[in-house]
C-alpha atoms as a PDB file:
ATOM      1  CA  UNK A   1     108.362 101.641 123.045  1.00  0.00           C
ATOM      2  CA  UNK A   2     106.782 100.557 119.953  1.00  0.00           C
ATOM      3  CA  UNK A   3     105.212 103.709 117.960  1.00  0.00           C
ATOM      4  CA  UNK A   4     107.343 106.349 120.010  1.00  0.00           C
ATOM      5  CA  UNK A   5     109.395 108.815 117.519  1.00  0.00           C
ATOM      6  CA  UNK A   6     113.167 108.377 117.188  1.00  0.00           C
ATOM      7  CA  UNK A   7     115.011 111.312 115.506  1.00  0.00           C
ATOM      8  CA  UNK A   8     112.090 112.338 113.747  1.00  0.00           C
ATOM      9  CA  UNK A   9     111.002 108.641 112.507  1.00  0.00           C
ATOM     10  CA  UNK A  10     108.438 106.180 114.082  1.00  0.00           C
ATOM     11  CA  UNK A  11     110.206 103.283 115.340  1.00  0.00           C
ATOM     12  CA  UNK A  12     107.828 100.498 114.618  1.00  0.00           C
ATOM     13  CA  UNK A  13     107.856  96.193 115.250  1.00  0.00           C
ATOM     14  CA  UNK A  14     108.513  94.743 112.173  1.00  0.00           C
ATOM     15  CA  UNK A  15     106.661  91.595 110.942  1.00  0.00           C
ATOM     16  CA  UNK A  16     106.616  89.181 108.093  1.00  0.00           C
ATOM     17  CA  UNK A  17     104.201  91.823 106.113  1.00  0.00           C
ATOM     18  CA  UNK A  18     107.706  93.803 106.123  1.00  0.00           C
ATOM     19  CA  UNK A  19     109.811  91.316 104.745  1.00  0.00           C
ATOM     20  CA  UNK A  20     110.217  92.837 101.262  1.00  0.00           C
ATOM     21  CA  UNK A  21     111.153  96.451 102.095  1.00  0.00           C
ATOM     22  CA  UNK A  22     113.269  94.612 104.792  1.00  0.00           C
ATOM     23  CA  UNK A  23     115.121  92.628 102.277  1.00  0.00           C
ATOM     24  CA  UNK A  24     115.760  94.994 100.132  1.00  0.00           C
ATOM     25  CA  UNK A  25     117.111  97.129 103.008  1.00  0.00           C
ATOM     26  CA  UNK A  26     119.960  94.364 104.174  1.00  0.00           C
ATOM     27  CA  UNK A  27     120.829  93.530 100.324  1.00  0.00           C
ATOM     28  CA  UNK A  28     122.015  97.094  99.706  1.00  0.00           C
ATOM     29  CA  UNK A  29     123.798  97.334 103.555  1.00  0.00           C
ATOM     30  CA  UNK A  30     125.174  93.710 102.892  1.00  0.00           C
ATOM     31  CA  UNK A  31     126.178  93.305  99.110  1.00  0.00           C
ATOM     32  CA  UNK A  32     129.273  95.772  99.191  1.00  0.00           C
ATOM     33  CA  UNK A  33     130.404  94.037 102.149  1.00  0.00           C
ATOM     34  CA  UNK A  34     133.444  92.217 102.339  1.00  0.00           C
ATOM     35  CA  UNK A  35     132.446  89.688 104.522  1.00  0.00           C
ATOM     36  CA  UNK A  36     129.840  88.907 101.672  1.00  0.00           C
ATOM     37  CA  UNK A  37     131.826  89.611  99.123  1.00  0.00           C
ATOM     38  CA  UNK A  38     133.907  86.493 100.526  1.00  0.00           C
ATOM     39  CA  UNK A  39     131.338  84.166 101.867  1.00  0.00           C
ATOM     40  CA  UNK A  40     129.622  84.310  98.635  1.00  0.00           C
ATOM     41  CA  UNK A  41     132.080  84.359  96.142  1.00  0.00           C
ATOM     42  CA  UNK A  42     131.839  87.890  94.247  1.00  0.00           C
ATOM     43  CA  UNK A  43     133.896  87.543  91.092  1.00  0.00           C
ATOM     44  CA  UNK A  44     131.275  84.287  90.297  1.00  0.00           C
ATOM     45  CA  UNK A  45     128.465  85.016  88.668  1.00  0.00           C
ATOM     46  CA  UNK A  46     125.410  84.990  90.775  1.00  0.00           C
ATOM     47  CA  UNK A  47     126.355  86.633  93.193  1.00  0.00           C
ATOM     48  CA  UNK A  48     123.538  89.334  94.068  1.00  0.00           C
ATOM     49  CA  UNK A  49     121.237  86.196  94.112  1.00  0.00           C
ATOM     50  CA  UNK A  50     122.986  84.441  96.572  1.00  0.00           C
ATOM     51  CA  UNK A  51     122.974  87.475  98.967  1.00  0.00           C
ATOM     52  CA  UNK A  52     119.587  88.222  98.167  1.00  0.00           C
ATOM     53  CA  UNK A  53     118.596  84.110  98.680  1.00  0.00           C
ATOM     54  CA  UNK A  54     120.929  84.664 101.821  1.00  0.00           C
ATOM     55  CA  UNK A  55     119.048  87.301 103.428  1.00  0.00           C
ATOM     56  CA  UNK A  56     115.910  85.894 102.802  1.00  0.00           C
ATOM     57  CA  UNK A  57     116.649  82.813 104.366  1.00  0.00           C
ATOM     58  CA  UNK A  58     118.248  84.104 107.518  1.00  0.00           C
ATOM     59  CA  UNK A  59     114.508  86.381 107.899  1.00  0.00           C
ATOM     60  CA  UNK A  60     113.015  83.618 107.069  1.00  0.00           C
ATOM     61  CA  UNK A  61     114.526  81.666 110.244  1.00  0.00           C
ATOM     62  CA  UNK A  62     114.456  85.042 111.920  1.00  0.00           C
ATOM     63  CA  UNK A  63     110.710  85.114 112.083  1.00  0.00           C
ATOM     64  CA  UNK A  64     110.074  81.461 112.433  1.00  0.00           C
ATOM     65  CA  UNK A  65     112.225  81.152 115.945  1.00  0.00           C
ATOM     66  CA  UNK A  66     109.452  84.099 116.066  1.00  0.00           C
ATOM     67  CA  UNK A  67     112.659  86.727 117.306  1.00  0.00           C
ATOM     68  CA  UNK A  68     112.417  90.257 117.416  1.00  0.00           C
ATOM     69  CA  UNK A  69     112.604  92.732 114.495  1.00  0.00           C
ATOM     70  CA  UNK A  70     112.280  96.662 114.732  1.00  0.00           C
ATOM     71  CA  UNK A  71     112.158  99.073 112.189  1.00  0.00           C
ATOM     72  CA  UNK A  72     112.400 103.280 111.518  1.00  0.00           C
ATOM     73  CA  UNK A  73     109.889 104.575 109.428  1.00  0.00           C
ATOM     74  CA  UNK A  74     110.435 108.017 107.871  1.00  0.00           C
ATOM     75  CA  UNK A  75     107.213 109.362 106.552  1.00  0.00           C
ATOM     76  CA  UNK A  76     105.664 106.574 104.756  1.00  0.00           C
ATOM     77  CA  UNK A  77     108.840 104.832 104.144  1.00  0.00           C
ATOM     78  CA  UNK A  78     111.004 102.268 105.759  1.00  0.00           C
ATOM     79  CA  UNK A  79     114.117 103.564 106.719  1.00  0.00           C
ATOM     80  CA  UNK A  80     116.200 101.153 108.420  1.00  0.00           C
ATOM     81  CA  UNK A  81     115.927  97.939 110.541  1.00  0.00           C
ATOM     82  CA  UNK A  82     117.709  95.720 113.078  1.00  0.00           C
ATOM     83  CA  UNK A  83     116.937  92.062 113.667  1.00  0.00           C
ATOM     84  CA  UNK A  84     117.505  90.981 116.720  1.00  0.00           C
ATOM     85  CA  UNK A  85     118.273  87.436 118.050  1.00  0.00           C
ATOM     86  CA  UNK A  86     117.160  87.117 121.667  1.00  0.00           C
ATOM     87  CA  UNK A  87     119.194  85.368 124.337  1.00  0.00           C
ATOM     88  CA  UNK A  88     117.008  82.249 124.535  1.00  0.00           C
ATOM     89  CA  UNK A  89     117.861  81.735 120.762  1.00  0.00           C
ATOM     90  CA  UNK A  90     121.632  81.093 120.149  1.00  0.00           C
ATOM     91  CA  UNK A  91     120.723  78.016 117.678  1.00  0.00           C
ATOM     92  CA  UNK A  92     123.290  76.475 115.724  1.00  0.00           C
ATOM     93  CA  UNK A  93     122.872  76.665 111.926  1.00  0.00           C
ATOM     94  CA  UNK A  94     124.041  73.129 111.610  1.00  0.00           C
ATOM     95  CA  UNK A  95     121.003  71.974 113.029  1.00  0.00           C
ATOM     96  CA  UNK A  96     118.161  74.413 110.973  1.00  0.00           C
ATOM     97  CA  UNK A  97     117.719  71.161 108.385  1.00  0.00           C
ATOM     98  CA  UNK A  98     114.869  73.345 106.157  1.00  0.00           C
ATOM     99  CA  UNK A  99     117.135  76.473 106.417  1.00  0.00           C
ATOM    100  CA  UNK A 100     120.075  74.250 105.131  1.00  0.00           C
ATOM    101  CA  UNK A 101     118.364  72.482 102.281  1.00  0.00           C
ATOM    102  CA  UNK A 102     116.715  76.004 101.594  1.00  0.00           C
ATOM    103  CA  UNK A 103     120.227  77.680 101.102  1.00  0.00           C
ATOM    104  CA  UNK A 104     121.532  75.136  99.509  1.00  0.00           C
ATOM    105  CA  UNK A 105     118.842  75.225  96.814  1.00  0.00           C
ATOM    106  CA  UNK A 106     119.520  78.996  96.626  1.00  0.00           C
ATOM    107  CA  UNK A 107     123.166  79.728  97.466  1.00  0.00           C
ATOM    108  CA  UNK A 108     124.863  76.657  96.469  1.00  0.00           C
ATOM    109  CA  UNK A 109     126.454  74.283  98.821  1.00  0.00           C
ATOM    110  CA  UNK A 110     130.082  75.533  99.082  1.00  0.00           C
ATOM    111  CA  UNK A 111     128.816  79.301  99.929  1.00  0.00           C
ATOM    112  CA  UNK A 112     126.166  77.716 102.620  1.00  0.00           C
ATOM    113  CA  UNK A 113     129.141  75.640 103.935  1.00  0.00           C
ATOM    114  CA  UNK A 114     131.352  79.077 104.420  1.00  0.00           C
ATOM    115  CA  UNK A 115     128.541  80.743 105.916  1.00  0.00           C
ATOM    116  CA  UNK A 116     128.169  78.168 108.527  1.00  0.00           C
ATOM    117  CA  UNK A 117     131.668  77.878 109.446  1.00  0.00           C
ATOM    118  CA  UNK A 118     131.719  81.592 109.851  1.00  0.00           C
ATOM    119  CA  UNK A 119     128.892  81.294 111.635  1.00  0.00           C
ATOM    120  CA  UNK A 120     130.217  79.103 114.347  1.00  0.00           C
ATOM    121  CA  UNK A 121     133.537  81.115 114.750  1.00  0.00           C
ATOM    122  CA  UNK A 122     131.958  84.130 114.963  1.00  0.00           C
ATOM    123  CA  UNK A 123     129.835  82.832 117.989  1.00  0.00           C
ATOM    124  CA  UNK A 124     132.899  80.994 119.211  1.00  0.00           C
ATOM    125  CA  UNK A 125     134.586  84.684 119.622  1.00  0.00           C
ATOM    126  CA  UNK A 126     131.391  85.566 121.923  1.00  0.00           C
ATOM    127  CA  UNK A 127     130.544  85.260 125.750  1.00  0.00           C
ATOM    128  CA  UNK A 128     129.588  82.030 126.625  1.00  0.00           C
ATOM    129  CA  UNK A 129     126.672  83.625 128.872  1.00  0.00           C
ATOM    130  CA  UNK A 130     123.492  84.478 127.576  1.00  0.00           C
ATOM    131  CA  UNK A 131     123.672  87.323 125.390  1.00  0.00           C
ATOM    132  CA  UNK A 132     121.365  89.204 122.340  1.00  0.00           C
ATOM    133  CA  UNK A 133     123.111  89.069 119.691  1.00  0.00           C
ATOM    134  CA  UNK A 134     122.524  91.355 115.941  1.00  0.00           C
ATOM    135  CA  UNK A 135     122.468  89.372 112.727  1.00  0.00           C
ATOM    136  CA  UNK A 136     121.268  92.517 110.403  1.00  0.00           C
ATOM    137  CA  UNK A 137     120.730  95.635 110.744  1.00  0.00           C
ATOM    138  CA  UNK A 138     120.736  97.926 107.538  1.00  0.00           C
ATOM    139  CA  UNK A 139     119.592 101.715 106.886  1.00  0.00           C
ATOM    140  CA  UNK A 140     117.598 102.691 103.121  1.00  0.00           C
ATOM    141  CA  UNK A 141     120.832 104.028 100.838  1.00  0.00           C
ATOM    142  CA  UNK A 142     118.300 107.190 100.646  1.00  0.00           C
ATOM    143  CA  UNK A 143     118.517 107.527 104.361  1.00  0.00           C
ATOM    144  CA  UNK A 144     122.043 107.113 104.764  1.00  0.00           C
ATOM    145  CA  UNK A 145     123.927 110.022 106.811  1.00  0.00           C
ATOM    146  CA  UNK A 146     121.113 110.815 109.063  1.00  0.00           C
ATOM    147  CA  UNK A 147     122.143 108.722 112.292  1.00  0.00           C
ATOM    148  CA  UNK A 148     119.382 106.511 111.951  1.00  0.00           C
ATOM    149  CA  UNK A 149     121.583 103.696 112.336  1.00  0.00           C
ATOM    150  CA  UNK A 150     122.908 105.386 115.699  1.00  0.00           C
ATOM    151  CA  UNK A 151     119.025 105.842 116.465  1.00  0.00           C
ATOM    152  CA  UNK A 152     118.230 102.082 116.280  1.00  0.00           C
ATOM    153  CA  UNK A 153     121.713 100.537 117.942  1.00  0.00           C
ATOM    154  CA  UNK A 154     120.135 102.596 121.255  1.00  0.00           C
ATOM    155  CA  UNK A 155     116.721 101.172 120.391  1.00  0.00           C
ATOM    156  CA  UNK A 156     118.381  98.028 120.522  1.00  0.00           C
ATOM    157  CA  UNK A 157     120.904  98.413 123.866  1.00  0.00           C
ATOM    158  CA  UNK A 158     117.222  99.698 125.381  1.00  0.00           C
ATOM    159  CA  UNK A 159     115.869  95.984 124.461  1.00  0.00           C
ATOM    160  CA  UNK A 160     118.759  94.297 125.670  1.00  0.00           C
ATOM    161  CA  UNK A 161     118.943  96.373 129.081  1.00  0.00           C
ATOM    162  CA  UNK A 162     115.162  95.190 129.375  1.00  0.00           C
ATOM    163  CA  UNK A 163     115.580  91.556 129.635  1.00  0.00           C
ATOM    164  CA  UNK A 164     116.758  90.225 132.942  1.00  0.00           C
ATOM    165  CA  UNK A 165     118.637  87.023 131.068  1.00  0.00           C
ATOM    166  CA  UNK A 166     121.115  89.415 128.950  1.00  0.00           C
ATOM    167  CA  UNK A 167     124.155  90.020 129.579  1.00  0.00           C
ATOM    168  CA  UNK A 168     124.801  92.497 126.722  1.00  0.00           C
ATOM    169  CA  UNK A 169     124.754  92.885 122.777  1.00  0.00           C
ATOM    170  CA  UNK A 170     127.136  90.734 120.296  1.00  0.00           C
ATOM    171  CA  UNK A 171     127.826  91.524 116.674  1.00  0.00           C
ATOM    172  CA  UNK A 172     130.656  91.295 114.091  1.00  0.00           C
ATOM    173  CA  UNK A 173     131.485  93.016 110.629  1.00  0.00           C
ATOM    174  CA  UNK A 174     134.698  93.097 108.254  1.00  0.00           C
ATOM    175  CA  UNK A 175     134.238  96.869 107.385  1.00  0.00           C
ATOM    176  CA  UNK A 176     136.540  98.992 109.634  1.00  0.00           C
ATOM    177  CA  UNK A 177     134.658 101.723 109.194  1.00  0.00           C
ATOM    178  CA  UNK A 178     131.937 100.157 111.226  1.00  0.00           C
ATOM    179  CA  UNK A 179     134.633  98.714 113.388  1.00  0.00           C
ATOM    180  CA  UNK A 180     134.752 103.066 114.343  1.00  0.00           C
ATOM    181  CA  UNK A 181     131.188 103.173 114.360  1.00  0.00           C
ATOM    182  CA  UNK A 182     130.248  99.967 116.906  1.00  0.00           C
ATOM    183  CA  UNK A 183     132.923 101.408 119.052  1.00  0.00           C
ATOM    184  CA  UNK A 184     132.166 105.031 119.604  1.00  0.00           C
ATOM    185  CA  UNK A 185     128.717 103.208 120.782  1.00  0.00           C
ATOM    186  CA  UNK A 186     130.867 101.266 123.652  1.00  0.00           C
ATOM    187  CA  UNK A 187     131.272  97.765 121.732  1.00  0.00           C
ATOM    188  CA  UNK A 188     134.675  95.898 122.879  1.00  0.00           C
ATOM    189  CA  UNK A 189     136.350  94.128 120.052  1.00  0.00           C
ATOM    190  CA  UNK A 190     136.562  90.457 121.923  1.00  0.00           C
ATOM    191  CA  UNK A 191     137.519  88.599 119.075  1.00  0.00           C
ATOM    192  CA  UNK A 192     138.511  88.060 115.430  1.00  0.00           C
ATOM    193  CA  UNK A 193     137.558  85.499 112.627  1.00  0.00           C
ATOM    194  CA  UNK A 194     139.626  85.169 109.228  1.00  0.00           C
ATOM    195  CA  UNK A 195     137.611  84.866 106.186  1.00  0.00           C
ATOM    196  CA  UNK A 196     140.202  84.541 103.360  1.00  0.00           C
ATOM    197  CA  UNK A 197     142.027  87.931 103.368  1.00  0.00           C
ATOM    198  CA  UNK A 198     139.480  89.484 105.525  1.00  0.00           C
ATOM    199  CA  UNK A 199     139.657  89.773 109.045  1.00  0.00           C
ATOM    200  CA  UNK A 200     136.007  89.724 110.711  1.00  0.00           C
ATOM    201  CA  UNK A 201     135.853  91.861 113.746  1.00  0.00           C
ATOM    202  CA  UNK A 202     133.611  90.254 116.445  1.00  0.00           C
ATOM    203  CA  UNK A 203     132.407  92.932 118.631  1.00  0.00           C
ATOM    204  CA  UNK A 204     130.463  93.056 122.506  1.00  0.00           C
ATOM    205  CA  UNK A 205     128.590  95.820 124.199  1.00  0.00           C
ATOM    206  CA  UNK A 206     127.853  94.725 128.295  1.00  0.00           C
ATOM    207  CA  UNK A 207     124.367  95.765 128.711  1.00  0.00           C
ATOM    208  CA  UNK A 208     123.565  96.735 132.633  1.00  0.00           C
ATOM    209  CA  UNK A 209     119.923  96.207 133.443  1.00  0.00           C
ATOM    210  CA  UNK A 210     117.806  99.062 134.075  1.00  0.00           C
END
C-alpha cells in the first residue's frame, strides 16, 4: 500500500523524521477549532503554544505506543496526514505519567485536565469492542480543496478493513462542517460530548473485513 499514488500524491508511512512538517500540518487543521479553542482556553494568552505543545505531545505518545501514521505527499511536499490509533491501543491518558507531566509543563495543568476529561467521554461515546480509532488527521492549508482529506479517510477504512481485530473506525470533532464531511463517508453519529458551549460530535464508521 505504502508508495502507491492516491489522487495524484504518493501516500507514504510516516515516521518520527516527519514529525515537524506533521506538526505543523495538525496546528493549522486544529488551532481554528472549536474544540481547541475550548480545551485550551483561546481568549488567554498562550494559546498557539499550548496547541502546538498539545500536538506534539499526543505524536509524541503516538509514535512511542509505536502506532501507525500515513501521510500524502504532493511533489516534494507533505500534504496531509492521519494518525491512526490501532485497536490493541485504546490507553487511557490518565495513566501516560511522562505524557502528563510533559503537558503539564507545556499546556498548563487546568487545559491538560480538560483534555483528559474530554478524552475519556469521547471514548465513553464509542463501541466498547475493539475498534481503530483517529486522533489527527490534518491536510497543508495550501492543499486544501483538493479531496486529499477524502483520499486518506479511504486509505484509512482500507487499514481498518485489513485487521481481523477491528470492528470499524471512531472519531469525533465540534465543527459541523466536518460533521457533513465524516458522514457522506458513512460515519454514524453514536454519541455527543459537551465542552462548554460546544457540542463534540463523536462519530463511527463499521468497517467489514475484506
Amino acid at each position: 500500500m505504502i508508495g502507491e499514488i492516491v489522487n495524484e500524491t504518493q501516500l507514504v508511512k510516516l515516521d518520527r523524521s516527519a514529525l515537524s512538517e506533521a506538526k505543523s500540518i495538525l496546528f493549522h487543521a486544529y488551532r481554528h477549532e472549536p474544540t481547541f479553542q475550548y480545551l485550551f482556553d483561546s481568549s488567554r494568552a498562550g494559546y498557539d503554544q499550548r496547541v502546538r505543545a498539545t500536538i506534539r505531545e499526543g505524536l509524541e505518545l503516538h509514535f512511542a505506543h509505536e502506532q501507525e501514521a500515513i501521510g500524502l505527499v504532493d511533489g516534494e511536499t507533505l500534504s496531509a496526514v492521519a494518525f491512526i490509533s490501532s485497536p490493541e491501543a485504546r490507553f487511557s491518558l490518565a495513566d501516560q505519567f511522562n505524557w502528563r507531566v510533559r503537558m503539564m509543563l507545556t499546556a498548563g495543568l487546568s487545559s491538560t485536565k480538560r483534555f483528559m476529561d474530554y478524552h475519556e467521554q469521547v471514548h465513553a461515546c464509542l463501541p466498547e469492542d475493539t475498534h481503530h480509532h483517529l486522533p489527527f488527521i490534518g491536510v497543508h492549508p495550501k492543499y486544501q480543496g483538493r479531496g486529499y482529506g477524502r483520499s486518506l479517510m479511504k486509505v484509512v477504512e482500507g487499514i481498518c478493513k485489513q485487521s481481523p481485530k477491528s470492528s470499524g473506525i471512531g472519531l469525533d470533532t465540534g465543527n459541523a462542517r466536518y460533521i457533513r464531511f465524516y458522514q457522506t463517508l458513512g460515519f454514524k453519529k453514536v454519541g455527543e460530548v459537551r465542552l462548554g458551549n460546544i457540542t463534540e460530535a463523536v462519530l463511527f464508521k463499521t468497517c467489514l473485513q475484506r
